[in-house]
Protein backbone atom coordinates (compact mmCIF):
# COMPACT_ATOMS: atom_id res chain seq x y z
CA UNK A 1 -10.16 7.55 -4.69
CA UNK A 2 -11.77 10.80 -4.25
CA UNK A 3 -11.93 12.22 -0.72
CA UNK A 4 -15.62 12.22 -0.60
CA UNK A 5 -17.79 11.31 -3.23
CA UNK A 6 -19.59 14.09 -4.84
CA UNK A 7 -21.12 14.54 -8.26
CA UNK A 8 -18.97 17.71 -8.90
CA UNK A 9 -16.18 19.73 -7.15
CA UNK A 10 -14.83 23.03 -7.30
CA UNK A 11 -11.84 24.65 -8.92
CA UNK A 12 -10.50 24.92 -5.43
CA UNK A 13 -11.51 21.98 -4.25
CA UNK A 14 -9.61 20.31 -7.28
CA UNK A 15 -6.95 22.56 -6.86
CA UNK A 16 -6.48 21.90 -3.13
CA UNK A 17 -6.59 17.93 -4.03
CA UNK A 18 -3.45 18.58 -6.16
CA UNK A 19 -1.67 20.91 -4.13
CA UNK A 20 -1.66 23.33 -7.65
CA UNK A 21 -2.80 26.99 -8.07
CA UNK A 22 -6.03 27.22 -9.48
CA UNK A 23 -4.82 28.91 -12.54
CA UNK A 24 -2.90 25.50 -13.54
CA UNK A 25 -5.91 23.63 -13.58
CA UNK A 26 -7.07 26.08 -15.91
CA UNK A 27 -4.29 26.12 -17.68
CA UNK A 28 -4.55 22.37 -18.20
CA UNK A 29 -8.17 22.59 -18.98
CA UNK A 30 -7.15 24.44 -21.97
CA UNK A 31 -3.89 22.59 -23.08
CA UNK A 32 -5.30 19.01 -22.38
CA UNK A 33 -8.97 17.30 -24.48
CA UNK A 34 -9.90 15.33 -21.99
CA UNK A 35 -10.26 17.89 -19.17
CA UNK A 36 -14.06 19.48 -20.23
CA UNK A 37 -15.40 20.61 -16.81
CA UNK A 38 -19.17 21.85 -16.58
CA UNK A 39 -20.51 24.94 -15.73
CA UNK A 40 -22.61 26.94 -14.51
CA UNK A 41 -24.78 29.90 -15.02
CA UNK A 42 -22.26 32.13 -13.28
CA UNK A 43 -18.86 30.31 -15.72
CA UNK A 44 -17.69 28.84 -12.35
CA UNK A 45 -16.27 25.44 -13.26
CA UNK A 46 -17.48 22.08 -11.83
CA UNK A 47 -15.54 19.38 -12.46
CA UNK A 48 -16.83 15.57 -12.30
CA UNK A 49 -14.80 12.91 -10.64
CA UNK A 50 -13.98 11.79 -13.86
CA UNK A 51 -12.25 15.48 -14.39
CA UNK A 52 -10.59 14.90 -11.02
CA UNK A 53 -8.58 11.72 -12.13
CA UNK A 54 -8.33 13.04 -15.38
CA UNK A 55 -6.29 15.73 -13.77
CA UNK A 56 -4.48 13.83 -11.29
CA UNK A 57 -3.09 11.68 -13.92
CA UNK A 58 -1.90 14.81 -16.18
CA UNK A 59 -0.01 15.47 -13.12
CA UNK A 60 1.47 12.20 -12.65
CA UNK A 61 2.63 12.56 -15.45
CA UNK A 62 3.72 16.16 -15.90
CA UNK A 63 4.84 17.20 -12.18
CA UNK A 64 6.26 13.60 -10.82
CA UNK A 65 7.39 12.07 -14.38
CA UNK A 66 8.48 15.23 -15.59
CA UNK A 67 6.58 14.86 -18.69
CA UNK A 68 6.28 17.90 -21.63
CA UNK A 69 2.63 19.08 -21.92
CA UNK A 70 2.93 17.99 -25.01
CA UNK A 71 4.74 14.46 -24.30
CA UNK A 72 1.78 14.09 -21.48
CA UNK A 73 -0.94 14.80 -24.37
CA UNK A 74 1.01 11.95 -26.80
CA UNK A 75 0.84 9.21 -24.13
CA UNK A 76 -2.67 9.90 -23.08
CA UNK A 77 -3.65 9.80 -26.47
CA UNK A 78 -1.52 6.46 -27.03
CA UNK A 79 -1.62 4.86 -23.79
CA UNK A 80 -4.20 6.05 -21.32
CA UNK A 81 -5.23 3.30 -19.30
CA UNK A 82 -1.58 2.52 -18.97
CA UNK A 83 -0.78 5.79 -17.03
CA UNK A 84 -3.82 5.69 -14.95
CA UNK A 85 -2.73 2.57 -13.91
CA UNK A 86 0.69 3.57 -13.37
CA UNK A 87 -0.72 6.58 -11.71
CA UNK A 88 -2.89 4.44 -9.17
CA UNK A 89 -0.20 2.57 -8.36
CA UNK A 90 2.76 5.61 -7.37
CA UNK A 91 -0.70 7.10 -5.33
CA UNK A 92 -0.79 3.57 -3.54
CA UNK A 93 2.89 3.56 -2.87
CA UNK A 94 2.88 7.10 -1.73
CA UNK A 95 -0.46 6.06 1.41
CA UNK A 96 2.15 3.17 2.04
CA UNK A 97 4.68 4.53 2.44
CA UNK A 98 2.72 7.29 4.64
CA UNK A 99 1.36 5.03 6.70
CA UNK A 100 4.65 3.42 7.66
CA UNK A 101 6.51 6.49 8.36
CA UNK A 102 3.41 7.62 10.38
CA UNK A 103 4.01 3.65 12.06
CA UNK A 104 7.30 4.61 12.68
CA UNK A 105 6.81 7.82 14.58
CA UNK A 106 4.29 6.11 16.80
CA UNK A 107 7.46 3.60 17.82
């Protein structure tokens, strides 16, 4: 789930989400199909939430999997729902597990 629900975000904004530079989300824009953010007049890009989790599963797969770019782009193009659900599920373990460490402070 997206922070806040808007129709488009930033490169920043994505960037920030991810804790990446913003040159790797361009970076992945290029090396990856299904990244094709909009944009506007000026070239800046604005990405839809469907860009968003599009991004935050190539990094699932590529920065906590340690997947090759190119290994990422073969199971996306195999398996897709697959990793997004395998992707939903680490990012569920990981507020969990936040949450109980955050629990366990308060003790």
């Amino acid at each position: 789930m997206l922070p806040s629900e808007k129709m488009f975000y930033t490169i920043g904004e994505v960037a920030d989400m991810l804790h990446v530079s913003t040159s790797l989300v361009r970076y992945w824009e290029k090396e990856f199909d299904i990244l094709k953010p909009k944009k506007n007049a000026k070239g800046n890009r604005l990405f839809r939430p469907n860009d968003v989790e599009n991004l935050k599963t190539i990094y699932h797969l590529v920065k906590e999997r340690g997947f090759t770019l190119q290994g990422a782009r073969n199971k996306l193009s195999q398996n897709k729902e697959d990793v997004i659900q395998q992707a939903a599920v680490v990012d569920s373990l990981k507020k969990i597990r936040s949450f109980l460490v955050d629990l366990k402070n308060e003790l």
